[in-house]
Protein backbone atom coordinates (compact mmCIF):
# COMPACT_ATOMS: atom_id res chain seq x y z
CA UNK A 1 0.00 0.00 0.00
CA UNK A 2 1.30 3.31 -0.93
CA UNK A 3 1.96 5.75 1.96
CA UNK A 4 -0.85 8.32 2.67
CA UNK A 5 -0.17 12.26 2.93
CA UNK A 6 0.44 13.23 6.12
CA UNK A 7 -1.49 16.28 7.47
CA UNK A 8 1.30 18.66 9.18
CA UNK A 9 0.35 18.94 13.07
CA UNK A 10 2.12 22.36 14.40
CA UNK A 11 3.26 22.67 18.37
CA UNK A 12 5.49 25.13 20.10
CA UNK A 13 8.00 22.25 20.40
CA UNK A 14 8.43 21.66 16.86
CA UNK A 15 11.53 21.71 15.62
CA UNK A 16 12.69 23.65 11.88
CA UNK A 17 14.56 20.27 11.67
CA UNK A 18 11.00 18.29 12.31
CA UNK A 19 8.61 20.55 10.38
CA UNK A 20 10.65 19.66 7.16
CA UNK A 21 10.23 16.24 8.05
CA UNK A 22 6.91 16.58 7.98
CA UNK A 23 7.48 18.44 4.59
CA UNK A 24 8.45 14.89 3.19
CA UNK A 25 5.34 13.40 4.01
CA UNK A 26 2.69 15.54 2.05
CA UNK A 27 3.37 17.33 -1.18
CA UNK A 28 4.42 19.17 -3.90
CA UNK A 29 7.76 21.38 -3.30
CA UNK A 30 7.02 20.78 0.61
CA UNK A 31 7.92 17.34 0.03
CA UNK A 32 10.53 17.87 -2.51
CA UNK A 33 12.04 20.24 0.22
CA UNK A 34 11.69 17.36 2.93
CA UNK A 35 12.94 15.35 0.16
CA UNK A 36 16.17 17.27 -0.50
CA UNK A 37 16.92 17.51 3.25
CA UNK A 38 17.55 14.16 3.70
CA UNK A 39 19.07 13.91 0.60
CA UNK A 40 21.83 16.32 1.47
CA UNK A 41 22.27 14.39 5.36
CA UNK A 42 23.19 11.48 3.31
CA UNK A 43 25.78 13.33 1.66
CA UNK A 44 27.26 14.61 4.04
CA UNK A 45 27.18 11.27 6.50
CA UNK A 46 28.63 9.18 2.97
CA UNK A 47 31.60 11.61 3.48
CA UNK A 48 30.83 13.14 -0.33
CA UNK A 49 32.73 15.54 -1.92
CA UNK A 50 30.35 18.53 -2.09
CA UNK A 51 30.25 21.48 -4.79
CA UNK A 52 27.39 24.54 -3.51
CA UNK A 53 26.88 26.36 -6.60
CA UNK A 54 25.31 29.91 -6.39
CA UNK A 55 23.43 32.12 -8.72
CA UNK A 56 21.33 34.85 -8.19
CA UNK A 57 21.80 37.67 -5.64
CA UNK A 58 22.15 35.40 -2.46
CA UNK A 59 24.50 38.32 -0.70
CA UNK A 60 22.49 40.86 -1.29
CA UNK A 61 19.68 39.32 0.04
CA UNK A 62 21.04 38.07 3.16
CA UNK A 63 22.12 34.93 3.02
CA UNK A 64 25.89 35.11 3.34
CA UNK A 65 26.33 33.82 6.91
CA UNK A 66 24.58 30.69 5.63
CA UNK A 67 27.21 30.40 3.21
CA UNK A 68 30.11 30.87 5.50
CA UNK A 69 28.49 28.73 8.07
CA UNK A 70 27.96 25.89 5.86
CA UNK A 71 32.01 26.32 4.87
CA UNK A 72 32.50 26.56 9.02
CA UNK A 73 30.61 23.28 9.29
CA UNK A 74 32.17 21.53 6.73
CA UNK A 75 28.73 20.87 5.03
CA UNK A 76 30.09 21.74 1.66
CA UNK A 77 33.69 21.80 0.10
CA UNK A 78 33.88 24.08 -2.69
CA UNK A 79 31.26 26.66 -4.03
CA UNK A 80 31.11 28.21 -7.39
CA UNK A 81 29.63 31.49 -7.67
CA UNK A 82 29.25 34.62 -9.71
CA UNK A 83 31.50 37.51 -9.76
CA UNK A 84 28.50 39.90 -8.29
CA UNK A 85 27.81 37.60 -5.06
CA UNK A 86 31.42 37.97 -4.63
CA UNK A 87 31.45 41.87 -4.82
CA UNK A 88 28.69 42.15 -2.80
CA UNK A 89 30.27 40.16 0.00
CA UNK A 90 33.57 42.12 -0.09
CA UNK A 91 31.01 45.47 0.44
CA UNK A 92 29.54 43.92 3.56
CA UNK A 93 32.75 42.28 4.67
CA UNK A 94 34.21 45.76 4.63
CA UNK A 95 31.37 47.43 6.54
CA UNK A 96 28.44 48.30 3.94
CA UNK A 97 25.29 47.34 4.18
CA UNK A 98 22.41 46.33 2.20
CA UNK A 99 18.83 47.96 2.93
CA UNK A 100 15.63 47.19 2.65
CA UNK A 101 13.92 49.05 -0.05
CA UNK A 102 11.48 49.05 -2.32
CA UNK A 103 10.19 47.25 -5.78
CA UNK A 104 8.00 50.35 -7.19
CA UNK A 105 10.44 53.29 -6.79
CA UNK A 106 12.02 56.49 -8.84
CA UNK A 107 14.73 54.63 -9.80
CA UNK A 108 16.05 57.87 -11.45
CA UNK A 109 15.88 59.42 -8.29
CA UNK A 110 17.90 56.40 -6.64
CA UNK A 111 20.65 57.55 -9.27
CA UNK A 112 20.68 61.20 -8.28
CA UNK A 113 21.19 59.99 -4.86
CA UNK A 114 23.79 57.47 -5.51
CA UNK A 115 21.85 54.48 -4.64
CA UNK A 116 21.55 50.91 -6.50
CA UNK A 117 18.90 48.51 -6.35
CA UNK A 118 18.41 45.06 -6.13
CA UNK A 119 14.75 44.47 -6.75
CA UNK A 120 13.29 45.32 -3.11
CA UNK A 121 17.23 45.71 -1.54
CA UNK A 122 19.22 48.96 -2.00
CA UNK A 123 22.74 49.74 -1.75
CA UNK A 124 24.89 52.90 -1.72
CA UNK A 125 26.84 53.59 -4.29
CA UNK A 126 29.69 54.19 -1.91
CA UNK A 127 30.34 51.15 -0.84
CA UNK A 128 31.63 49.82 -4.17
CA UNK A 129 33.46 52.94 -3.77
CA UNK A 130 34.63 51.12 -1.01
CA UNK A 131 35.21 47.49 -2.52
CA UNK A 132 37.33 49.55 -5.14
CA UNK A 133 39.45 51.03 -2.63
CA UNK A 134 40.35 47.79 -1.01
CA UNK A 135 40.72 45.60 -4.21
CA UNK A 136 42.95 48.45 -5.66
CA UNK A 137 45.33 48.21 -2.55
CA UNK A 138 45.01 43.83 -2.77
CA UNK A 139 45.98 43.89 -6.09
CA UNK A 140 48.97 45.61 -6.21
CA UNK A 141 50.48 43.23 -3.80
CA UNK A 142 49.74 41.09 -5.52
CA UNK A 143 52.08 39.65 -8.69
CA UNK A 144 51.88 36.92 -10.79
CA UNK A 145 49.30 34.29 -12.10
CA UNK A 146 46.21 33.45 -10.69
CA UNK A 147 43.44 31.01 -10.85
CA UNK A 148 39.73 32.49 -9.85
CA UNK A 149 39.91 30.58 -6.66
CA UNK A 150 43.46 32.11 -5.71
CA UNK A 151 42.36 35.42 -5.92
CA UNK A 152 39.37 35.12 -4.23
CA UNK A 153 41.56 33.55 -1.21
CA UNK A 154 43.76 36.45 -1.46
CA UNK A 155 41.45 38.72 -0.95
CA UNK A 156 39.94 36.74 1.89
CA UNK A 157 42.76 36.88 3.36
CA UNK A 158 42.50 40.17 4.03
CA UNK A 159 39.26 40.68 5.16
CA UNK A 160 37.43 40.10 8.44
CA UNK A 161 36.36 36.23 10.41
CA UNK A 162 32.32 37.03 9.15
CA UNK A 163 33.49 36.99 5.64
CA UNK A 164 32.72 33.18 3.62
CA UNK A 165 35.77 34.35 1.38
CA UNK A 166 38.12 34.23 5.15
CA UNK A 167 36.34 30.96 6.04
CA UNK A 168 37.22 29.86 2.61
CA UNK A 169 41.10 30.88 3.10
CA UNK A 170 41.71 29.73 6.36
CA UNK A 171 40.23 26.55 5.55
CA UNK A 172 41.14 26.00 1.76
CA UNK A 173 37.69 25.93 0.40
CA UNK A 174 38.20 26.75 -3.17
CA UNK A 175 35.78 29.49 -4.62
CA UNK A 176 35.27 28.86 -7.83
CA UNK A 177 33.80 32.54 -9.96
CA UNK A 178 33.60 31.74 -13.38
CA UNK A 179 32.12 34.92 -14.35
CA UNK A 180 34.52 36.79 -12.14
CA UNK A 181 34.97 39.42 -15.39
CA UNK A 182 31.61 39.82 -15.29
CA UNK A 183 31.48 41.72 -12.63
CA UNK A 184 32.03 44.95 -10.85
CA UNK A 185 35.00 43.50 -9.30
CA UNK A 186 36.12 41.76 -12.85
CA UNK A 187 36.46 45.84 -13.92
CA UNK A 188 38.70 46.56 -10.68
CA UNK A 189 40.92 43.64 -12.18
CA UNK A 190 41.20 45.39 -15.66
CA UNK A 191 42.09 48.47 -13.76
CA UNK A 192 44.33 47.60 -10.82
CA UNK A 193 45.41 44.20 -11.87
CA UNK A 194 48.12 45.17 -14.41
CA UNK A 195 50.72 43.16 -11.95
CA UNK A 196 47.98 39.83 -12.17
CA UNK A 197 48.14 37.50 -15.02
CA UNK A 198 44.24 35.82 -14.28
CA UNK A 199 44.23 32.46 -15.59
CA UNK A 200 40.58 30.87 -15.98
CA UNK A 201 42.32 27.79 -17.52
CA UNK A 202 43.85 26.58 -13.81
CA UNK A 203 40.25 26.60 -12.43
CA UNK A 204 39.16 24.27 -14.92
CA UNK A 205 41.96 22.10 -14.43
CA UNK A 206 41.95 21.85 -10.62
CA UNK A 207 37.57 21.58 -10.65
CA UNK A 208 38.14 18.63 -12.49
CA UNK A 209 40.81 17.22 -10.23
CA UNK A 210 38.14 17.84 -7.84
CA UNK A 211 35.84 15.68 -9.85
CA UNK A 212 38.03 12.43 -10.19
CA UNK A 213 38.31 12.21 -7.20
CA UNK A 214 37.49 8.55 -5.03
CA UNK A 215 34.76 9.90 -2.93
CA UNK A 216 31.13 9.88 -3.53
CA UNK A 217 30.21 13.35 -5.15
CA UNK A 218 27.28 15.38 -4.39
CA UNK A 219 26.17 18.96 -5.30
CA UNK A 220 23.94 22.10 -3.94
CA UNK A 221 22.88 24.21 -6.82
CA UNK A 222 21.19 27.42 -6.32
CA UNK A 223 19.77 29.25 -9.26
CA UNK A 224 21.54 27.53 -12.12
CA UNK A 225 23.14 29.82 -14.16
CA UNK A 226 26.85 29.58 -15.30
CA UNK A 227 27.67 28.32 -11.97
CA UNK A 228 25.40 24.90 -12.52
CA UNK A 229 27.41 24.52 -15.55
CA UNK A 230 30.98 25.16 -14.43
CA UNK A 231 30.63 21.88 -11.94
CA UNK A 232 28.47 20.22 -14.56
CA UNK A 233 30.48 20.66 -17.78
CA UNK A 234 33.87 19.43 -15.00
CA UNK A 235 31.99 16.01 -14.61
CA UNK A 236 31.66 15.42 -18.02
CA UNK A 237 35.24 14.21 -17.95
CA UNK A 238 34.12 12.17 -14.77
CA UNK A 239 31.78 9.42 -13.62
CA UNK A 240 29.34 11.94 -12.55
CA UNK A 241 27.48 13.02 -9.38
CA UNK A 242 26.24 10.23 -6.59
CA UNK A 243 23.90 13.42 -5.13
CA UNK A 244 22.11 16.53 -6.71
CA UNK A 245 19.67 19.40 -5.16
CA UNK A 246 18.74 21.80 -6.99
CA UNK A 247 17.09 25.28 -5.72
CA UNK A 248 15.08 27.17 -8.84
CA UNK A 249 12.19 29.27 -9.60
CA UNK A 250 13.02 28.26 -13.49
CA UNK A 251 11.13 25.71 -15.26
CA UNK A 252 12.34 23.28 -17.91
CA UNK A 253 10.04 24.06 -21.33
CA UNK A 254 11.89 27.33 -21.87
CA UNK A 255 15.24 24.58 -22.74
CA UNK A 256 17.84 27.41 -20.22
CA UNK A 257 20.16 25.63 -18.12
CA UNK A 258 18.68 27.43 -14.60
CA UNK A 259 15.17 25.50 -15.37
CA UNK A 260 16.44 21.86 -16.65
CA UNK A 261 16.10 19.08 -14.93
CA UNK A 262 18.36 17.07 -13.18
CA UNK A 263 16.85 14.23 -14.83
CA UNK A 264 18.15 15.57 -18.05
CA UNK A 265 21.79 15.90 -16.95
CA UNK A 266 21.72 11.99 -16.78
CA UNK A 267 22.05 12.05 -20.46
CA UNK A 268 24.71 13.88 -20.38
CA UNK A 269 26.19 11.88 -18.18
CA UNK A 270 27.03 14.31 -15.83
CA UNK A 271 25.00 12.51 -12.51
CA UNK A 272 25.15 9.09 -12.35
CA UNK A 273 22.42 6.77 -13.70
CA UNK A 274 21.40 5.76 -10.21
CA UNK A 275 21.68 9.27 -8.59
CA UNK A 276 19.76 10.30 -5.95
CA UNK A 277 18.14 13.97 -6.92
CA UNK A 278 15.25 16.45 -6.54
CA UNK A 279 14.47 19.64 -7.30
CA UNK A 280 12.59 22.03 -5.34
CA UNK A 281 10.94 25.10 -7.44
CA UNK A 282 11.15 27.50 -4.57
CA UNK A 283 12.64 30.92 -3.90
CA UNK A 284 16.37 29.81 -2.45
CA UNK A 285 16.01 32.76 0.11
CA UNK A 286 13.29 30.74 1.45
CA UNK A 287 14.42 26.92 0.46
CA UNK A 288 18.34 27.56 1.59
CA UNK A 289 17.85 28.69 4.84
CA UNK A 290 15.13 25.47 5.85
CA UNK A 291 17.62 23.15 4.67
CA UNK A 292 20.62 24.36 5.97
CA UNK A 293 18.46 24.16 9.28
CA UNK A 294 17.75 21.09 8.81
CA UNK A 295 21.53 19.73 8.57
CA UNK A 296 22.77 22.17 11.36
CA UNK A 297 20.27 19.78 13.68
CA UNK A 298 20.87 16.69 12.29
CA UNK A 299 25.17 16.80 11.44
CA UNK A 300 25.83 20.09 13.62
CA UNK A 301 29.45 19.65 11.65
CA UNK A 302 31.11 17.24 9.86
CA UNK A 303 34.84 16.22 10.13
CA UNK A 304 36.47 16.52 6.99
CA UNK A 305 40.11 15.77 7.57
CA UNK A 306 40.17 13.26 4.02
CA UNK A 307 39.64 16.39 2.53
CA UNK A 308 42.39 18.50 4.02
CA UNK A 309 45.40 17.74 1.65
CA UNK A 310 43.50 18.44 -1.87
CA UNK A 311 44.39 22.33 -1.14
CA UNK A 312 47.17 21.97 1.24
């Protein structure tokens, strides 16, 4: 007998952890959510090597300390991300905030007072004054060639213990940016960086170093985007991913990368025919957060000393 949808029965004791739980017993992207949650506990308790892959404007909208915290905790191993989530993170890293704004607004009026929007999320022009300040002064110590990932530890380096770019220095996580010229910060590179040779070429070689390797191999993606592909097009050369979750509010018919299935990677061969995968067709700002919860009470942190010499 198939199992019956579960009604979900709310008390003051309930746990995130146990709500989502529930999730997995009733339907549509509540259970895909439940679903994914124990989906990405078995990754992490099978010890898998696992890529977080982030699209969209995740800084800006507050969900940085989930990132870093999930780096802290070991819960994922390398991230791939756009060049803009990584601008915006050196802005709050070095004191700027984001606000909360509005949707229907002068936007020509936000320009004559030197603010930027983000859909509902505004930020002041100054502090990419700022970012450009402090990238100006990183890169001329710099000298040399440079993969994405070693610049980005560079420059987390330098900044403070709330940043995920110090978390992923101090502990070796490579950030991947594959669009890192696409970005505000890409344009500090073509004007600062005259000492820095950057070298897009070493990230693909060392992401798919990351790929052969003998662990099982799981992945986080958030958005899609040109981050989905990066890790994707690495495990072509591979056996492909044990473990996939995917985060979108894209759909497949449209045939863009950010909507297709995880089903249809199999034919690429990029997950494995037997992979375990769901996709949840949420906002991430709402999706991340619950299943990062979810892994914070069930793991709390993971041990990943087998991991330790890939970047030592």
């Amino acid at each position: 007998m198939r199992e019956v949808v579960e009604e979900i029965e709310i008390s003051e004791e309930l746990k995130v952890s146990e709500l989502i739980e529930k999730f997995s017993k009733t339907a549509f992207n509540a259970r895909r959510l439940g679903e994914s949650a124990k989906i990405f506990a078995e990754m992490l308790e099978s010890n898998s090597f696992i890529f977080l892959t982030i699209a969209g404007a995740m800084v800006p909208a507050g969900m940085r300390e989930i990132i870093r915290d999930m780096i802290d905790r070991g819960f994922v191993n390398a991230l791939i991300i756009t060049g803009a989530n990584v601008t915006h993170e050196i802005a709050e890293a070095l004191g700027f905030k984001h606000e909360k704004g509005e949707a229907n607004v002068d936007d020509v009026e936000l320009s004559r007072r030197n603010i930027n929007r983000v859909y509902d999320i505004f930020i002041p022009g100054e502090a990419f004054e700022g970012v450009e300040k402090f990238t100006s002064k990183v890169f001329q110590e710099l000298n040399g060639e440079y993969s994405s990932y070693e610049l980005l530890w560079e420059i987390g380096k330098r900044l403070d213990e709330k940043s995920f770019l110090k978390s992923a220095y101090k502990k070796k996580v490579p950030i991947f940016c594959p669009t890192l010229h696409d970005s505000i910060l890409g344009l500090h590179i073509y004007i600062y960086g005259e000492r820095i040779r950057f070298n897009p070429i070493k990230d693909i070689s060392k992401i798919v170093d990351l790929c052969f390797q003998d662990f099982p191999m799981g992945i986080v993606i958030i958005g899609g985007g040109v981050p989905k592909n990066f890790a994707f097009q690495a495990m072509l050369l591979s056996k492909g991913f044990d473990y996939a979750i995917q985060i979108t509010t894209d759909s497949p018919q449209w045939g863009g990368l950010s909507g297709a299935s995880l089903e249809e990677a199999k034919s690429w061969c990029k997950l494995k025919e037997n992979a375990k995968t769901v996709t949840i067709y949420c906002d991430a700002t709402i999706a991340l957060p619950l299943l990062h919860a979810y892994v914070v009470d069930k793991i709390r942190i993971r041990n990943i000393i087998n991991f330790e010499k890939i970047f030592s």
